[in-house]
C-alpha atoms as a PDB file:
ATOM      1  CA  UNK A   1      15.713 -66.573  44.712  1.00  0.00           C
ATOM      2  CA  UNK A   2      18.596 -64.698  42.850  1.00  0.00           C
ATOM      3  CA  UNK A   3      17.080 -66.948  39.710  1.00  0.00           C
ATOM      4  CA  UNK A   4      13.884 -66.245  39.837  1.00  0.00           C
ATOM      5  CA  UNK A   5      14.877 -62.382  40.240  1.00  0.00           C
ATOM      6  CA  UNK A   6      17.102 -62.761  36.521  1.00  0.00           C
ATOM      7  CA  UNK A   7      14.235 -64.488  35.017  1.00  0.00           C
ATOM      8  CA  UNK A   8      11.875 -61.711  36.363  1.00  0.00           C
ATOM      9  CA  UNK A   9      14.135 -58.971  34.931  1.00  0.00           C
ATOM     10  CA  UNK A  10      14.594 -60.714  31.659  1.00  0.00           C
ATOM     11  CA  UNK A  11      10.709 -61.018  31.362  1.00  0.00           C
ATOM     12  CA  UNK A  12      10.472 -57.331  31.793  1.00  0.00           C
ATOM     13  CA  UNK A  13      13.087 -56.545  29.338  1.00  0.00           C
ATOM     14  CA  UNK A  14      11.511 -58.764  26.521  1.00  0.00           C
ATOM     15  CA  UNK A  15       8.205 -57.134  26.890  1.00  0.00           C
ATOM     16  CA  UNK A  16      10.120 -53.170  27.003  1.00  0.00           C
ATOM     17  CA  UNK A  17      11.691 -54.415  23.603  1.00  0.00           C
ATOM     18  CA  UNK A  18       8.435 -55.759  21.894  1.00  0.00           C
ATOM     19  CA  UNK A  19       6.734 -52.947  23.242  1.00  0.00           C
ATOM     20  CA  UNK A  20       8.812 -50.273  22.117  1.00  0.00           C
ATOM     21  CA  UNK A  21       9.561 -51.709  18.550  1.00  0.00           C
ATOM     22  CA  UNK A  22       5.372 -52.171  18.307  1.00  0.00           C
ATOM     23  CA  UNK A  23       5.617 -48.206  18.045  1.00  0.00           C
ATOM     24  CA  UNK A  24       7.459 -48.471  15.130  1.00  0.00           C
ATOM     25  CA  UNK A  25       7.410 -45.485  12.413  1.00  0.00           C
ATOM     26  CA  UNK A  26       3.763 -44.058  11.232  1.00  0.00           C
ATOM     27  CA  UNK A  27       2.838 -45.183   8.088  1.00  0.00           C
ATOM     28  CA  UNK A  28       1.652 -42.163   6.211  1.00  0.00           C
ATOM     29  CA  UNK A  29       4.220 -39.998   6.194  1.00  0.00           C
ATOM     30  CA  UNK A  30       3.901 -35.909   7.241  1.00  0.00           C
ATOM     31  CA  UNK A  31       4.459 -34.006   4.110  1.00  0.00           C
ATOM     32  CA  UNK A  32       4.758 -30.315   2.432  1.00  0.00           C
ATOM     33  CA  UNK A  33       4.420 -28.450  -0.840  1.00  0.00           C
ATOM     34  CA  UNK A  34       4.835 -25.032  -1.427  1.00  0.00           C
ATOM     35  CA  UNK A  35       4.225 -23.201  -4.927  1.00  0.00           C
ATOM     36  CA  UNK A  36       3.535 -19.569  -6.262  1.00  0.00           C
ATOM     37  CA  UNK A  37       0.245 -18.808  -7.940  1.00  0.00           C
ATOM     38  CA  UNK A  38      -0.366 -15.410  -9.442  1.00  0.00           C
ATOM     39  CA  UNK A  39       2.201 -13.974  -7.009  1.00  0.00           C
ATOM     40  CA  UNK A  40       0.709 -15.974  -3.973  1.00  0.00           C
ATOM     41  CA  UNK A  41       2.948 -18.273  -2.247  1.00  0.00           C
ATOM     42  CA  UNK A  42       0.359 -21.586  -1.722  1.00  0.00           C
ATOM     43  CA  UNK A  43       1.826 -24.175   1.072  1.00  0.00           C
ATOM     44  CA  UNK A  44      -0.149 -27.284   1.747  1.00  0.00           C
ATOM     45  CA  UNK A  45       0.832 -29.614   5.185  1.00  0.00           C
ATOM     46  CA  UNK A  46      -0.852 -33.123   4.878  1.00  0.00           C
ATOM     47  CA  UNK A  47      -0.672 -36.775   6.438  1.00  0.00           C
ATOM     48  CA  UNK A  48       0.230 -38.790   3.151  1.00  0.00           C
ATOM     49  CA  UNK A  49      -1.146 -42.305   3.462  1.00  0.00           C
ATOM     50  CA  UNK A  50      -1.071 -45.368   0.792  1.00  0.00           C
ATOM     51  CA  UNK A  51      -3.592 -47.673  -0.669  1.00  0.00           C
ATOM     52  CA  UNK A  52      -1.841 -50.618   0.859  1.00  0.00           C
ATOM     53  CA  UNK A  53      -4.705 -52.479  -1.291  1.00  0.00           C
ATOM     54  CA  UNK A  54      -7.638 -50.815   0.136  1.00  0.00           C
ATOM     55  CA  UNK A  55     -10.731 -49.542  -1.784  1.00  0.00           C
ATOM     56  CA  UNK A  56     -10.352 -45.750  -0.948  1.00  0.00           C
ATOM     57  CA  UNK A  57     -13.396 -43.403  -2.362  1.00  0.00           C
ATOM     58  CA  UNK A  58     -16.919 -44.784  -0.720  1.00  0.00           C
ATOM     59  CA  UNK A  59     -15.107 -47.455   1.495  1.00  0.00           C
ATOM     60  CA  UNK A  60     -11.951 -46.034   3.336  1.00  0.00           C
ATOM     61  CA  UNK A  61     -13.027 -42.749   3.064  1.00  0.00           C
ATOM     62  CA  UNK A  62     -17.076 -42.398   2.649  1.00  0.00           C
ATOM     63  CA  UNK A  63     -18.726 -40.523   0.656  1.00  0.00           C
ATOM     64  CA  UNK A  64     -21.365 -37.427   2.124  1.00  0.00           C
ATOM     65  CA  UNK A  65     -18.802 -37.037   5.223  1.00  0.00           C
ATOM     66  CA  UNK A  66     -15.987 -34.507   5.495  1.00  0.00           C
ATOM     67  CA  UNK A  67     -12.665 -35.972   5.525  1.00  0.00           C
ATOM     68  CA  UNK A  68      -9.552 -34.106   6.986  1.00  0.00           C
ATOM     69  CA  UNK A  69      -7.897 -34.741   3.147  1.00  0.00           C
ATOM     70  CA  UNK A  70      -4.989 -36.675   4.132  1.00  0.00           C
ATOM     71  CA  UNK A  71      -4.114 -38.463   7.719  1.00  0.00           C
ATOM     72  CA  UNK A  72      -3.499 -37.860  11.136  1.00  0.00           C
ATOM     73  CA  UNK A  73      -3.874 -33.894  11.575  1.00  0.00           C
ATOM     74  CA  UNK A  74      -5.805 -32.059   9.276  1.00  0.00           C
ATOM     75  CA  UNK A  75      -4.358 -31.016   6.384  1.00  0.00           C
ATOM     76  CA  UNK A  76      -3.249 -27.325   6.294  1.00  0.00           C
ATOM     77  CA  UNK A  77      -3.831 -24.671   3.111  1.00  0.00           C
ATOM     78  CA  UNK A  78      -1.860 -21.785   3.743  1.00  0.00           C
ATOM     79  CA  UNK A  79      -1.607 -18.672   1.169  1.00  0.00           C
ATOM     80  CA  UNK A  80       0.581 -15.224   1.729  1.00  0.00           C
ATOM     81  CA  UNK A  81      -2.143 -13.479  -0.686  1.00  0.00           C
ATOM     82  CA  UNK A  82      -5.808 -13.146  -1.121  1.00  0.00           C
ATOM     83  CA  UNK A  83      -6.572 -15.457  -3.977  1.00  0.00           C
ATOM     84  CA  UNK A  84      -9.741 -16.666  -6.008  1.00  0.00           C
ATOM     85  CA  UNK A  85     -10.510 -20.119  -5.337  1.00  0.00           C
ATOM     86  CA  UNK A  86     -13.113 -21.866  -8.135  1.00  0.00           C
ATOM     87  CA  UNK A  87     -14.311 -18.205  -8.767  1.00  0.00           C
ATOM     88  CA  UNK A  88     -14.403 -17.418  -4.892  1.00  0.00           C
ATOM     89  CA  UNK A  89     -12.362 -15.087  -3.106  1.00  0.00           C
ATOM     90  CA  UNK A  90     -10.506 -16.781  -0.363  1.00  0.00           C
ATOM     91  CA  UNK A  91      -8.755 -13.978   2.319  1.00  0.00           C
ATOM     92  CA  UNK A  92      -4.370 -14.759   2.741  1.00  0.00           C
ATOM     93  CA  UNK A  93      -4.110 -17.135   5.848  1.00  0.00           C
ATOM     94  CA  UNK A  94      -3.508 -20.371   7.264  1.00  0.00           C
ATOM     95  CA  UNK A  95      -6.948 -23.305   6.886  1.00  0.00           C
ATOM     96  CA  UNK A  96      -7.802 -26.621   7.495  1.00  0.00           C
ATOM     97  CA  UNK A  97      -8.833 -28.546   4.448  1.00  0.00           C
ATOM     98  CA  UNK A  98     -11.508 -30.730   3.788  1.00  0.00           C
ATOM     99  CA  UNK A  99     -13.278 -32.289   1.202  1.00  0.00           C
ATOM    100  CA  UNK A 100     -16.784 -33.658   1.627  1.00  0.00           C
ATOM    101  CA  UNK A 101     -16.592 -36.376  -1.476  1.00  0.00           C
ATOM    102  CA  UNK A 102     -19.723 -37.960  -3.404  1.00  0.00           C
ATOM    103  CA  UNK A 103     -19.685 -40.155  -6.567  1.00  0.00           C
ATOM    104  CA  UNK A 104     -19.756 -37.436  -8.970  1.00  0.00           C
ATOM    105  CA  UNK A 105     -18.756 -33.988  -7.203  1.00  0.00           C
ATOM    106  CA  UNK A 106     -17.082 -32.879  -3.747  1.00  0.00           C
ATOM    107  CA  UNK A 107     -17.180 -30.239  -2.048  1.00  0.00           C
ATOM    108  CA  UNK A 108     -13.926 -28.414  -1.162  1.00  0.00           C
ATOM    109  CA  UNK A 109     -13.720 -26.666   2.238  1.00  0.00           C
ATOM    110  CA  UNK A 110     -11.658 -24.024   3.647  1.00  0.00           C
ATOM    111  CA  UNK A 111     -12.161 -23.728   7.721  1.00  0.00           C
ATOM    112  CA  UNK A 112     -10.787 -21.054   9.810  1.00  0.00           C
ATOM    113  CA  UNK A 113      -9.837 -23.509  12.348  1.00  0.00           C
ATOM    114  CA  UNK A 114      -6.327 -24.277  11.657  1.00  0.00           C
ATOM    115  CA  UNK A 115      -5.087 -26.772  13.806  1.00  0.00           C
ATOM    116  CA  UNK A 116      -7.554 -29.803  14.487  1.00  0.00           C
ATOM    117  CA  UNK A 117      -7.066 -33.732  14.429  1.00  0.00           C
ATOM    118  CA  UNK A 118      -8.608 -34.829  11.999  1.00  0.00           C
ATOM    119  CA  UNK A 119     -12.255 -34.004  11.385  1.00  0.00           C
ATOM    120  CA  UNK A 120     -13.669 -34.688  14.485  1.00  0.00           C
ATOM    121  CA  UNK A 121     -14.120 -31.482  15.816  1.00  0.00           C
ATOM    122  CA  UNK A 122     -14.778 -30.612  12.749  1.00  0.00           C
ATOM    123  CA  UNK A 123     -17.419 -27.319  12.342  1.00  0.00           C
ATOM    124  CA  UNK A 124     -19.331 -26.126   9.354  1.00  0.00           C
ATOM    125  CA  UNK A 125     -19.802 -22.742  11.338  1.00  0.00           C
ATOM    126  CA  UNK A 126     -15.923 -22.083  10.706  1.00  0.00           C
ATOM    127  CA  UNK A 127     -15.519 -22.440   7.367  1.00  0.00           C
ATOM    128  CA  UNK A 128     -13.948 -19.555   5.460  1.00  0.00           C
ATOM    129  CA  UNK A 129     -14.926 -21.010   1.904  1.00  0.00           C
ATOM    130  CA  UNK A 130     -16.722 -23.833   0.285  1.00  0.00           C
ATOM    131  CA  UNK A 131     -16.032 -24.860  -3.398  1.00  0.00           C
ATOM    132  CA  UNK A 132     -17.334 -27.566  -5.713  1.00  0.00           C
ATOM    133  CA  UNK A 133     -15.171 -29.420  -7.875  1.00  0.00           C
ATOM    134  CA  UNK A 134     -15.732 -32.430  -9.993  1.00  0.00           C
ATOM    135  CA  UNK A 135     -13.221 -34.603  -9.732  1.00  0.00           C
ATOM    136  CA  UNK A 136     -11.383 -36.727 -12.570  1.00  0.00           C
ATOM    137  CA  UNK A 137     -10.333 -40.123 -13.360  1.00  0.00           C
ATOM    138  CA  UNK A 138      -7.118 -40.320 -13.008  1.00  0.00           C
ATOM    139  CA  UNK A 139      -4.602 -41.415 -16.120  1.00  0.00           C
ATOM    140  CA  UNK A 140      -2.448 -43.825 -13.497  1.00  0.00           C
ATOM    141  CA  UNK A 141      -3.226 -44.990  -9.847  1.00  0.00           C
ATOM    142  CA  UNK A 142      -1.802 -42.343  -7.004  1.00  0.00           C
ATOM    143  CA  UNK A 143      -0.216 -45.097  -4.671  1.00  0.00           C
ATOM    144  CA  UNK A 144       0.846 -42.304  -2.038  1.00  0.00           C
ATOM    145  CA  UNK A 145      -2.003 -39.078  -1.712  1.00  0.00           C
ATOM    146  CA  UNK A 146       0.424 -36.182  -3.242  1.00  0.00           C
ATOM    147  CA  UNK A 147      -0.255 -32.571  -3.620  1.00  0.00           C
ATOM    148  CA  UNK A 148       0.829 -30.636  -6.470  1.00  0.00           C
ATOM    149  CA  UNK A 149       0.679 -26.563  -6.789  1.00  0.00           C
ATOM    150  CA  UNK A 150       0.158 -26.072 -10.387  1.00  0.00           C
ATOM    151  CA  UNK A 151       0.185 -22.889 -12.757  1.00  0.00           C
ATOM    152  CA  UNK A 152      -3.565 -22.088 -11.837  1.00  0.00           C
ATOM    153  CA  UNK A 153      -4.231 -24.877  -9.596  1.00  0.00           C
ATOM    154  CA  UNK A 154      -4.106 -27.155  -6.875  1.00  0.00           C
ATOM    155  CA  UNK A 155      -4.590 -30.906  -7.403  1.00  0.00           C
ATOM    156  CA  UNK A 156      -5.244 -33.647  -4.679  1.00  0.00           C
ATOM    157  CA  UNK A 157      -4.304 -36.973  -6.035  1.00  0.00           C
ATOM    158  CA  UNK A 158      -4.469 -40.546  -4.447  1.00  0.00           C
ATOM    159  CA  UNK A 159      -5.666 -43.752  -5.896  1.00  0.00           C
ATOM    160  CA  UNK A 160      -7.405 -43.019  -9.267  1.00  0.00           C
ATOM    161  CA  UNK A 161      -8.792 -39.615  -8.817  1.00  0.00           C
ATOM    162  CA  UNK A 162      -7.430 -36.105  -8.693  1.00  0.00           C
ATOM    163  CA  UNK A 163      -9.574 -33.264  -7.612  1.00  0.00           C
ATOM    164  CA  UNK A 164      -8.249 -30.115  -9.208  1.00  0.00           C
ATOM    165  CA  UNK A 165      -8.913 -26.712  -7.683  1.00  0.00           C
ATOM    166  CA  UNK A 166      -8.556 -23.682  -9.749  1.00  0.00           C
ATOM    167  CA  UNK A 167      -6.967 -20.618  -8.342  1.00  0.00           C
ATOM    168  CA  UNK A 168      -6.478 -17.287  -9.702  1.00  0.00           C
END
């Protein structure tokens, strides 16, 4: 009896351990960039997967459907300053952003609704601003999806595009 109680507990134990090292740490990583533009202090909050091998534009992430622009929560635009976005005037506050990708142009969305996983409850009625950008072939393959505040822009990169967005 007092074996079969050991073997019981040691059972239990294994499983705890394989169960709790199964968790293990997320693989895109939470990351943050902050920049000035004109005067405006620009700080972006994203999930920042990997390729890990994967076909990303039209596969991972499909074209003609909004994705949350990195992983996990959606990524956040916040600006101190009213700005102009692509010729657009965006209003100083905190966003979700989303980009709605096709082959040859995506659109870039702003949306009032802040805090969201993912882009599931994703909705159109929120949005703040909508841009179009083209994006560009990238020079070098993006392994990790980075931000970058520029001079007079943001750029998203990841695989082997970058979609810049010109701000003023």
């Amino acid at each position: 009896m007092k074996l079969l109680k050991q073997i019981q507990f040691a059972i239990i134990g294994f499983l705890l351990v394989n169960v709790a090292s199964a968790q293990g740490k997320p693989t895109s990583t939470k990351e943050s960039v902050t920049g000035k533009i004109n005067g405006a202090t620009i700080t972006i909050n994203y999930g920042s997967p990997s390729v890990n091998g994967r076909a990303i534009w039209g596969a991972l992430v499909p074209f003609n459907q909004v994705w949350r622009a990195g992983a996990n929560d959606a990524t956040t635009f916040e600006t101190d300053k009213e700005i102009t976005v692509e010729g657009t005037k965006l209003p100083a506050g905190k966003y979700s952003f989303f980009v709605l990708p096709s082959e040859k142009e995506s659109v870039i969305i702003f949306n009032k609704e802040a805090k969201q996983w993912g882009a599931y409850k994703y909705k159109q009625t929120e949005d703040q601003l909508r841009v179009t950008v083209k994006q560009k072939a990238s020079k070098k393959t993006t392994e990790k999806l980075v931000y970058t505040v520029e001079k007079n822009a943001v750029v998203l990169s990841w695989e082997n595009w970058d979609f810049v967005v010109n701000i003023k």
